[in-house]
Structure formats: C-alpha cells, structure tokens
N, C-alpha and C. Protein backbone atom coordinates (compact mmCIF):
# COMPACT_ATOMS: atom_id res chain seq x y z
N UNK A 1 -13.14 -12.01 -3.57
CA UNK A 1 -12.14 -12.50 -2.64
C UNK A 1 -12.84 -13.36 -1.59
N UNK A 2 -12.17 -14.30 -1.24
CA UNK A 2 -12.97 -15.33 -0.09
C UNK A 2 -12.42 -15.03 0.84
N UNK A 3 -12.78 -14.43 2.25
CA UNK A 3 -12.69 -14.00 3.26
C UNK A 3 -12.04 -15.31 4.21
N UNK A 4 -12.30 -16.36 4.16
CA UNK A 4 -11.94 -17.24 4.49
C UNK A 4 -10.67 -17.70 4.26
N UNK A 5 -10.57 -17.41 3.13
CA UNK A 5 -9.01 -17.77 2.69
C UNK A 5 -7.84 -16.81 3.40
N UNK A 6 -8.25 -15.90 3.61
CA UNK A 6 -7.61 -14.77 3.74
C UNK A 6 -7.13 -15.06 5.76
N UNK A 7 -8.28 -15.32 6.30
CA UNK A 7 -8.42 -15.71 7.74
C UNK A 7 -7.46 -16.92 7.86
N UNK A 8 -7.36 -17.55 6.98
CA UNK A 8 -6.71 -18.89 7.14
C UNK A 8 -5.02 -18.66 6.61
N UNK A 9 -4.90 -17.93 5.88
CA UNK A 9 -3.25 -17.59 5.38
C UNK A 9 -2.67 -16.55 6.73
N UNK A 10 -3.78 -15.74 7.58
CA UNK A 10 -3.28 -14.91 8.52
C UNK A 10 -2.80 -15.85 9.77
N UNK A 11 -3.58 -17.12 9.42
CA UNK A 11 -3.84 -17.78 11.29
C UNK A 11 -2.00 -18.71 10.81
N UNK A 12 -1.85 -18.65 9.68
CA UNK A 12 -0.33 -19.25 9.10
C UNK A 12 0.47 -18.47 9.62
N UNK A 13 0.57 -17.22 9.48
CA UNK A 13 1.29 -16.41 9.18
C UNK A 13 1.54 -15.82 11.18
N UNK A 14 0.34 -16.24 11.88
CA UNK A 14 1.32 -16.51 13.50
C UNK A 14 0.34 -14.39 13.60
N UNK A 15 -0.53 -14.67 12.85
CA UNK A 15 -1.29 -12.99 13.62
C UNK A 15 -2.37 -13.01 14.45
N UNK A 16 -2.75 -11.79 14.76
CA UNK A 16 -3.70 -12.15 15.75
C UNK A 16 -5.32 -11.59 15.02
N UNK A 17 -6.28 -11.95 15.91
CA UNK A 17 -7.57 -11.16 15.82
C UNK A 17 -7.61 -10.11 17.03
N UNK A 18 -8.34 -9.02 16.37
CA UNK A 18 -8.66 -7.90 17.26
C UNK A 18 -10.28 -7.01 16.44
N UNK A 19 -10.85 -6.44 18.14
CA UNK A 19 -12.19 -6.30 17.64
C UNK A 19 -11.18 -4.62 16.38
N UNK A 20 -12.20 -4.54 15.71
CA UNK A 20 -11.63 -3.50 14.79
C UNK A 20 -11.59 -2.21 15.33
N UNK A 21 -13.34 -2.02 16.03
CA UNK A 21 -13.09 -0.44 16.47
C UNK A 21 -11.68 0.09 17.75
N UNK A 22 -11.72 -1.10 18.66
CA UNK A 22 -10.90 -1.25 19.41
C UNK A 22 -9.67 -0.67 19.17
N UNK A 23 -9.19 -1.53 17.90
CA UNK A 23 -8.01 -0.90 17.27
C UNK A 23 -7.79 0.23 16.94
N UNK A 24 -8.49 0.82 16.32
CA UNK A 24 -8.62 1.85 15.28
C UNK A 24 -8.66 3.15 16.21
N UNK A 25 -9.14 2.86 17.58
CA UNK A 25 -9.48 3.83 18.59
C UNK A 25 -7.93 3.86 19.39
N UNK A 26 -7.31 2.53 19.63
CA UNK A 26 -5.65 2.48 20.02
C UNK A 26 -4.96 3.14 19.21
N UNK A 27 -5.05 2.86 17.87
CA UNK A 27 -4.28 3.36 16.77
C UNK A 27 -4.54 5.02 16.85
N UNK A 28 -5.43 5.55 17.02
CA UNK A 28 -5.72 6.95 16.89
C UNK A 28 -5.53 7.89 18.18
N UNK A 29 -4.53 7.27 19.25
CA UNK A 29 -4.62 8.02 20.31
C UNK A 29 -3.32 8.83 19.89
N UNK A 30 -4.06 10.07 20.21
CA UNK A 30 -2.97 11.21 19.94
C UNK A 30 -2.89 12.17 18.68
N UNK A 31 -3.91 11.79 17.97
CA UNK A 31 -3.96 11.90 16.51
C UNK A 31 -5.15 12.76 15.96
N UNK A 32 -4.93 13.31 15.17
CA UNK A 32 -5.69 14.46 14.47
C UNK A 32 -6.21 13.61 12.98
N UNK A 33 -7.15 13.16 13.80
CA UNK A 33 -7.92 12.04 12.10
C UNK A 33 -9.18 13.15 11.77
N UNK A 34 -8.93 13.15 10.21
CA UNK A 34 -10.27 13.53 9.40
C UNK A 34 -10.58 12.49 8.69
N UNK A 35 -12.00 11.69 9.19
CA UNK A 35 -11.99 11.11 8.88
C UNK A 35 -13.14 11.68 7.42
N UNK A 36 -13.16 10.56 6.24
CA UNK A 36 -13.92 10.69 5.43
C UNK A 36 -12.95 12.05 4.47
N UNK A 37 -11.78 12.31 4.50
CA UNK A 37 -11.21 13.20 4.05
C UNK A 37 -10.39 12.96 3.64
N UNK A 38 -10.34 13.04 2.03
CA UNK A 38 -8.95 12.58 0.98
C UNK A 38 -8.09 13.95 0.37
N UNK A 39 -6.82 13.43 0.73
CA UNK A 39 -5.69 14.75 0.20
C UNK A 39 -5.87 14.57 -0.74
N UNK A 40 -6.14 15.87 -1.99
CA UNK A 40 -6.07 15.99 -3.19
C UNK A 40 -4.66 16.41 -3.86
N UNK A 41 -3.86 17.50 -2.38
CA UNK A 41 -2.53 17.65 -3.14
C UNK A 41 -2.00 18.36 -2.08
N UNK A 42 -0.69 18.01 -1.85
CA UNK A 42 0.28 18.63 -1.12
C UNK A 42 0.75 19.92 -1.57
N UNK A 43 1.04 21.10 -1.17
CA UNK A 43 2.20 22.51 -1.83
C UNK A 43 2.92 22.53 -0.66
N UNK A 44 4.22 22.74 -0.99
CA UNK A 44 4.69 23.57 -0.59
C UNK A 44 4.91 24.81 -0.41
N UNK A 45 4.98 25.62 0.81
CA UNK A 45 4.87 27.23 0.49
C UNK A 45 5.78 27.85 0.83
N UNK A 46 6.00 29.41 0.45
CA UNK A 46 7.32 30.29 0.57
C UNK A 46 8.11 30.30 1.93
N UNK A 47 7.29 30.32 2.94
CA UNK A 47 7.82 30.25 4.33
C UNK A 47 8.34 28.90 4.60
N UNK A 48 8.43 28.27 4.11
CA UNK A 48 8.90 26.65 4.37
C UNK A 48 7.78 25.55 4.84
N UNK A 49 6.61 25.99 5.32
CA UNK A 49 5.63 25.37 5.78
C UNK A 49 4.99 24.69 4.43
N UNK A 50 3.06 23.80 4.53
CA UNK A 50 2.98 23.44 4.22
C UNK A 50 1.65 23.39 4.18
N UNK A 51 0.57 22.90 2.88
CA UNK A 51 -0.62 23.23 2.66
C UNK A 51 -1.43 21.97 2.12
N UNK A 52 -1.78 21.51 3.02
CA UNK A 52 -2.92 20.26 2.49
C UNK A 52 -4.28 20.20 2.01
N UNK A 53 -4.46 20.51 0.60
CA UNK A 53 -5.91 20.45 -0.26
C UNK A 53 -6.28 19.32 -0.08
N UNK A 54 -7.44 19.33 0.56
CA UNK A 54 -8.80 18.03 0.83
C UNK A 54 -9.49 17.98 -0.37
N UNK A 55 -10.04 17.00 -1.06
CA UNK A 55 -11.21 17.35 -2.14
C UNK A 55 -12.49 17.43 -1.60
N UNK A 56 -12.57 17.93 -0.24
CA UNK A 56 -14.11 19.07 -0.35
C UNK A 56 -13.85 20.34 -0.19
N UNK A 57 -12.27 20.72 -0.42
CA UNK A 57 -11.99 22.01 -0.33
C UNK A 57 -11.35 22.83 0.68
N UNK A 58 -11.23 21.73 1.80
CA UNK A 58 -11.06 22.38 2.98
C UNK A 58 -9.07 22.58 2.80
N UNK A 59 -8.71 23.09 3.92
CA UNK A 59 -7.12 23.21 3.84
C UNK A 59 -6.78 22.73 5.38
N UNK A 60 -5.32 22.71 5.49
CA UNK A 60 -4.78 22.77 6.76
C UNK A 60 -3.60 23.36 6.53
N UNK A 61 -3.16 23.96 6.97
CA UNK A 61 -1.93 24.78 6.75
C UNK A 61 -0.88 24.24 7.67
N UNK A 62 0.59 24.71 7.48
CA UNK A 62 1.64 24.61 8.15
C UNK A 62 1.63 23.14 8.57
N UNK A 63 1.04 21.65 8.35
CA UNK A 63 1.32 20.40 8.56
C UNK A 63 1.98 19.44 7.36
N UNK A 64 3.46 18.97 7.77
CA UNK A 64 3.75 18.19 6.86
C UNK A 64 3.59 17.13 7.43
N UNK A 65 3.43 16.60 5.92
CA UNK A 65 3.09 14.62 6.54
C UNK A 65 4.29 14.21 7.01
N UNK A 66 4.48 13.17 7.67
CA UNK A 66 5.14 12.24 7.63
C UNK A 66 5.41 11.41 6.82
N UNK A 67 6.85 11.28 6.42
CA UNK A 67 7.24 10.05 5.63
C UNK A 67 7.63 9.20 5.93
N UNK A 68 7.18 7.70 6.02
CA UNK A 68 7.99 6.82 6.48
C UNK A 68 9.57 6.70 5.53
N UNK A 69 10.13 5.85 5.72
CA UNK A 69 11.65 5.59 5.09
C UNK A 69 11.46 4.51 4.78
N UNK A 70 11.11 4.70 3.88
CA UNK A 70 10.45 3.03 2.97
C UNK A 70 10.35 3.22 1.62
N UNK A 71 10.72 2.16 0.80
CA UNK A 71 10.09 2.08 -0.78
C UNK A 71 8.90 0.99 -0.69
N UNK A 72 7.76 2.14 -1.68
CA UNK A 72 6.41 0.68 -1.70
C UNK A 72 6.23 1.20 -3.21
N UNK A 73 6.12 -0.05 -3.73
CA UNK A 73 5.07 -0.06 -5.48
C UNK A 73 3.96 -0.62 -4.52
N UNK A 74 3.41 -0.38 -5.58
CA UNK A 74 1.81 -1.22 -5.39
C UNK A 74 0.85 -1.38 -7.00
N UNK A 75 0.33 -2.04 -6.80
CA UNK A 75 0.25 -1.98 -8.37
C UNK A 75 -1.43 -3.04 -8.41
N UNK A 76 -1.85 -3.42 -9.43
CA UNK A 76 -3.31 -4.16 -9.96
C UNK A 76 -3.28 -4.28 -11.42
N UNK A 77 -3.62 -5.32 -11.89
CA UNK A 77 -4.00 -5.70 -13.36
C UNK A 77 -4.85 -7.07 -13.36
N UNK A 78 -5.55 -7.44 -14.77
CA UNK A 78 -6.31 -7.82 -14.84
C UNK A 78 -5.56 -8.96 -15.69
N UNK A 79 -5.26 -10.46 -15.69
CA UNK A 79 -4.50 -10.97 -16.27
C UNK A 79 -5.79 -12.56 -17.30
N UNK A 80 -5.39 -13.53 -17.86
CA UNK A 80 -6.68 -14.02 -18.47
C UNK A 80 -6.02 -14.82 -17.47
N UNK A 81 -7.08 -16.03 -17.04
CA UNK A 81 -7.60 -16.92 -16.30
C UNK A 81 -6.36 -18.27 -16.73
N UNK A 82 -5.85 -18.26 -17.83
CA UNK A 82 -5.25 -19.56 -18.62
C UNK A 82 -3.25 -18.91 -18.31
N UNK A 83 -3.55 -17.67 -18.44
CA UNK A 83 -2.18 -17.22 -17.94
C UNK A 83 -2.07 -17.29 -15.69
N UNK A 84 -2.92 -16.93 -15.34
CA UNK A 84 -2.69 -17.57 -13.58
C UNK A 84 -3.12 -18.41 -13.71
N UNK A 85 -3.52 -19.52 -14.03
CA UNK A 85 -3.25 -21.20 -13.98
C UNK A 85 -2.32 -21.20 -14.55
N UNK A 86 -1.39 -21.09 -15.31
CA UNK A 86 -0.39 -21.33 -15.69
C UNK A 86 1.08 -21.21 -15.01
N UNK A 87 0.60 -19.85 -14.51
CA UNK A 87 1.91 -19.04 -13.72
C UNK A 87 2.09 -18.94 -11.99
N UNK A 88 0.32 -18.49 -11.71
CA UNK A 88 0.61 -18.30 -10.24
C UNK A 88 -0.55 -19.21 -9.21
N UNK A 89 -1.25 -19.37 -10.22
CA UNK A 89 -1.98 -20.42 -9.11
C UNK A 89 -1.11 -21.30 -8.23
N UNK A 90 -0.19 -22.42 -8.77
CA UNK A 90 0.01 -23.01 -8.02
C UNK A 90 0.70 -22.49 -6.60
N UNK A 91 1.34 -21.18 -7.13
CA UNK A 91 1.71 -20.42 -6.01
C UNK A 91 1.39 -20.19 -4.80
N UNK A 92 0.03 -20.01 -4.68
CA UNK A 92 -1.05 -19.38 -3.90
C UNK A 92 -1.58 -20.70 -3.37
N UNK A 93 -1.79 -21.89 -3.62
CA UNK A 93 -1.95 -22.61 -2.98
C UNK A 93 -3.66 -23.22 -2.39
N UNK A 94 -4.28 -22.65 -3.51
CA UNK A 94 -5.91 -22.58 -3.03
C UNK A 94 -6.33 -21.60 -2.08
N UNK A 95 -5.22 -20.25 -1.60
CA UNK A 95 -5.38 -19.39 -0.91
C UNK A 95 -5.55 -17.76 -1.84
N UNK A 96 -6.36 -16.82 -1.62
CA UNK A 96 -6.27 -15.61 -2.11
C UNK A 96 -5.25 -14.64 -1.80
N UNK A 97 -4.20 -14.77 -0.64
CA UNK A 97 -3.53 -14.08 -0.20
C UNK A 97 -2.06 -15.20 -0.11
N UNK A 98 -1.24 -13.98 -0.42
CA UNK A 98 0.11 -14.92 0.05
C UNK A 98 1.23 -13.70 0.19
N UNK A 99 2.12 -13.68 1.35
CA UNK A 99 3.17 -12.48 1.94
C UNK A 99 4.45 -13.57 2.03
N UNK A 100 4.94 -12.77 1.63
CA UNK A 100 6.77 -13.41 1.63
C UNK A 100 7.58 -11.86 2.32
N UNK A 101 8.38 -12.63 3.20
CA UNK A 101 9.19 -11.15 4.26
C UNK A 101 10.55 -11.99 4.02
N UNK A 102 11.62 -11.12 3.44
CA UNK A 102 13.20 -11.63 3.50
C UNK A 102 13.39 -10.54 3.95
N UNK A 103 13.81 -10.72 4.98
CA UNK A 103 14.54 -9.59 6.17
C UNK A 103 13.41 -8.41 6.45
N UNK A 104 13.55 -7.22 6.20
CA UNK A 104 12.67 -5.80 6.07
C UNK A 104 12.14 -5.95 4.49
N UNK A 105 11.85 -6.61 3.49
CA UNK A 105 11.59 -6.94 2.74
C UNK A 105 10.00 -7.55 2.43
N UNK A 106 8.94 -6.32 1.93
CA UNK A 106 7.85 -7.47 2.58
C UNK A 106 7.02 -7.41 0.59
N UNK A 107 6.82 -8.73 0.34
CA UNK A 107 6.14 -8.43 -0.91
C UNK A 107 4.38 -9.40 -0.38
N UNK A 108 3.51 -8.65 -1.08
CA UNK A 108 2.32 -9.37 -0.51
C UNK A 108 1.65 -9.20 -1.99
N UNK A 109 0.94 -10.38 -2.16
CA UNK A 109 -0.07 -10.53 -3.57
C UNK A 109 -1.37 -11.43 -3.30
N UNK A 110 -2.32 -10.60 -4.07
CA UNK A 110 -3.86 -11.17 -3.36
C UNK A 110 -4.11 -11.14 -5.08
N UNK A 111 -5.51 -12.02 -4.69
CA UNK A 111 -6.47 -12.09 -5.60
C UNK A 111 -7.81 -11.22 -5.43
N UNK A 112 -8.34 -10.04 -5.90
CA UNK A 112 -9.40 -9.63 -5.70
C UNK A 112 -10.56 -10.46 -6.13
N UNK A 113 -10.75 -10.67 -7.89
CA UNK A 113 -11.86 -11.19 -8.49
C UNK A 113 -11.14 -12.43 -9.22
N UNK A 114 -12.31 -13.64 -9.29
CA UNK A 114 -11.61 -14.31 -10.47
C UNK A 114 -12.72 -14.83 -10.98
N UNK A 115 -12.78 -14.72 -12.11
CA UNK A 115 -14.33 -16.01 -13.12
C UNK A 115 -13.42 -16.40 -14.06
N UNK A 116 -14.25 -17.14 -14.64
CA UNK A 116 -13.78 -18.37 -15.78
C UNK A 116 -12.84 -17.36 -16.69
N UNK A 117 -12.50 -16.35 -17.13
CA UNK A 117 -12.07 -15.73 -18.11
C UNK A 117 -10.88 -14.71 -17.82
N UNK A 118 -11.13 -14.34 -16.45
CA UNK A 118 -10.24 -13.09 -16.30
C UNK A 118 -9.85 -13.44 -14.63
N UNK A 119 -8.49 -12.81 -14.21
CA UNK A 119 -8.54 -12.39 -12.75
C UNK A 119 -7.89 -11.42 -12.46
N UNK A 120 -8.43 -10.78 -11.75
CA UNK A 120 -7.78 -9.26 -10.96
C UNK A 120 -6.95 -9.94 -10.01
N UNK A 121 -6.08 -9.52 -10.09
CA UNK A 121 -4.45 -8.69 -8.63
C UNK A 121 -3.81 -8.29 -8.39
N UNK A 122 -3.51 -8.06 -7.09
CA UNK A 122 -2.80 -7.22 -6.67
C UNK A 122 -1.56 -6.94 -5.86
N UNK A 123 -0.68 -6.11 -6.07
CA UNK A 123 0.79 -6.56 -5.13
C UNK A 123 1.01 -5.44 -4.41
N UNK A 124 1.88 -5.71 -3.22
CA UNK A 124 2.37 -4.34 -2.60
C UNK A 124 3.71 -4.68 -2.39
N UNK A 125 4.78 -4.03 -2.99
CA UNK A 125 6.13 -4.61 -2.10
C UNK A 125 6.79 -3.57 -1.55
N UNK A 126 7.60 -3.69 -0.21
CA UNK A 126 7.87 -2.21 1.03
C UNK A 126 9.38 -3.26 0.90
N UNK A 127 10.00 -2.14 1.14
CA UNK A 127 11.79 -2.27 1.43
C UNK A 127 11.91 -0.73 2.37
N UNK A 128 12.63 -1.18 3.52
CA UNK A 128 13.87 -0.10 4.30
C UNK A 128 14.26 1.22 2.93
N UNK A 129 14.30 2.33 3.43
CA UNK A 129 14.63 3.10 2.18
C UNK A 129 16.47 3.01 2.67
N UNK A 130 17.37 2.90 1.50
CA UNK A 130 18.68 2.20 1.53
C UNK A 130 18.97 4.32 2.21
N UNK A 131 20.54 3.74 3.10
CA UNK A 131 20.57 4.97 4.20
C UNK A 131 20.92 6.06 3.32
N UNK A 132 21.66 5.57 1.69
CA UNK A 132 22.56 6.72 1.24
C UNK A 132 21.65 6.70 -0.07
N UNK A 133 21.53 7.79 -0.64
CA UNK A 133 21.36 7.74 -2.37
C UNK A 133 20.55 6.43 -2.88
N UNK A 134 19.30 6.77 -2.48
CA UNK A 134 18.52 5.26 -2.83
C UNK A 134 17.72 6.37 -3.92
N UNK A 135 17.86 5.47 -5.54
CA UNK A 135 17.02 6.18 -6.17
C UNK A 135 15.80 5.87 -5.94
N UNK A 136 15.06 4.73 -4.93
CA UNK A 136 13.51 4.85 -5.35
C UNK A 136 12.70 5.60 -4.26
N UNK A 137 13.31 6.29 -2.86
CA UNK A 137 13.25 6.97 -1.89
C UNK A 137 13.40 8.75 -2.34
N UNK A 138 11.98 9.09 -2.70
CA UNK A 138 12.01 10.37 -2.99
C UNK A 138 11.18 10.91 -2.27
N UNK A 139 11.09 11.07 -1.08
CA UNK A 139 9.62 11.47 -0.32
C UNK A 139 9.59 13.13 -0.48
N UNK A 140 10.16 13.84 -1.45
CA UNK A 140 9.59 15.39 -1.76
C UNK A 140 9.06 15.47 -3.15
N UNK A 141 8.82 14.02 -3.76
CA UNK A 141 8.73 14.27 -5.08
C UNK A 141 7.21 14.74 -5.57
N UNK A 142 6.67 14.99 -6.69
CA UNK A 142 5.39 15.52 -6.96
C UNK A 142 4.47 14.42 -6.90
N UNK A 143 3.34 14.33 -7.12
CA UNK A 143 2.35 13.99 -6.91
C UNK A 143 2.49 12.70 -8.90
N UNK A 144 2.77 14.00 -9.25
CA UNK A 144 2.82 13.66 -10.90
C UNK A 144 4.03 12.47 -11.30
N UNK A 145 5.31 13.04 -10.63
CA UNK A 145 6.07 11.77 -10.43
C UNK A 145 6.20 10.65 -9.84
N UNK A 146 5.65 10.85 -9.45
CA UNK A 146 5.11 9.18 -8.86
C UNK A 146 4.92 8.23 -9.48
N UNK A 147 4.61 8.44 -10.79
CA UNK A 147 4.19 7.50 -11.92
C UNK A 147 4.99 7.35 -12.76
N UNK A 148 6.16 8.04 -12.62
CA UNK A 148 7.22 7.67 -13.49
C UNK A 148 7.93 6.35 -13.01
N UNK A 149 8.57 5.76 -13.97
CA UNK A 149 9.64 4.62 -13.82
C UNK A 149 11.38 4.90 -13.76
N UNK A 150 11.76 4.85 -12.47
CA UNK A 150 13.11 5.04 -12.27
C UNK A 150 14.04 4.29 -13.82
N UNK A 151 15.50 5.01 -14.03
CA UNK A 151 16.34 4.36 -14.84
C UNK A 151 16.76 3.28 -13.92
N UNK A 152 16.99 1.96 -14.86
CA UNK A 152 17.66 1.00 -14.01
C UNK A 152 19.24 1.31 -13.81
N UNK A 153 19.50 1.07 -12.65
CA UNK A 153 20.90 1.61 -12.08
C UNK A 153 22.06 0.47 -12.47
C-alpha cells in the first residue's frame, strides 16, 4: 500500500492530522483498555451476566460489550491483476483508497498489495442498523454465525 496515496485521498476527503499517541490517550479517557489482549469468545451466563475469554486465558466477568447499531461486512480477496484493470482501477483513480458516504451509508475499498499478477482488497461497508426487524442487525448472535449469509428478503 502507498502511504502516500492514502494521505492524499484523506486531505480530499476534508480530514484532519493528529499526533497518534495524543489520540489514542483522548480516545481512552475513561476506559478500561487491555491492551495487547484479543477476545477469543463471548458466553453468556445463567445469572444474565457475562464472560469474556482472552486468548492468554485470562477472563473478565459480568462485562458486556457494547454494540454499536450498525451493519458492517468487511471482507478481502485476492483478484488477478487483468480483472482490476479491467473493473476497478479506473475507479480508484491512481489512489489506494477510495470511501463513498450516501447518507449514514459508508462503503470504503483499499488496495493492500498489487504486482504484475495478482491484487489484494479490501472493503468495509457500515449502514444505521434499520429501527424495526433488520435481518442483518443481530448483535446476540454466535461467534459461529457470523459467517453465515442472510436469505435475501
């Protein structure tokens, strides 16, 4: 990925620069960060509370996450080089990054790697979770379902 490109689609896009730790130290006021610590799996337990497995083993009990109210895919594949010249290069514009927002609507697609033969990328798209009966808004679902594909409605 060219770092440059990326600096230059943000300075488009009307954002700012900020030193990082700065942030990260704003962002964390109030907050119970482990850092270097990945959830391996959520339970639920009999009392209604809640049990967070770390993969070094550790727990926290009685904390549920937060869910935002949002739908996100996110996704990566590896496509040949003759199919994005074909399809999305011109898209992108000589840039690695490109975000499109229609309303609360945000889809964003980057380029990680590219050589003569192959290129990696990647998408994220976030929508408002809809107020009533949205099938893609399941924030109690398993870990395992997640990977399933909704019926089209």
């Amino acid at each position: 990925m060219n770092p440059s490109n990326v600096v230059l689609q943000a300075r488009r896009k009307g954002a700012f620069r900020a030193n990082r730790g700065s942030l990260e130290r704003y962002l964390a006021t109030g907050l119970d960060i482990r850092w270097n610590s990945a959830v391996e799996r959520v339970e639920k337990v009999a009392n209604g509370g809640w049990v967070l497995h770390f993969e070094d083993g550790k727990t926290v009990e009685n904390e549920k996450p937060t869910v935002m109210p949002c739908v996100v895919y996110s996704g990566k594949r590896q496509i040949s080089r003759e199919v994005f010249d074909a399809s999305l290069a011109q898209n992108l514009a000589g840039n690695t990054l490109m975000e499109y927002s229609f309303g609360q609507t945000v889809l964003q697609f980057s380029v990680d790697e590219m050589n003569q033969d192959q290129v990696s990328v990647r998408w994220t798209f976030v929508r408002d979770a809809k107020k009533t009966d949205d099938p893609l808004f399941k924030p109690d679902r398993s870990f395992e379902a997640a990977t399933e594909t909704p019926p089209d409605s």
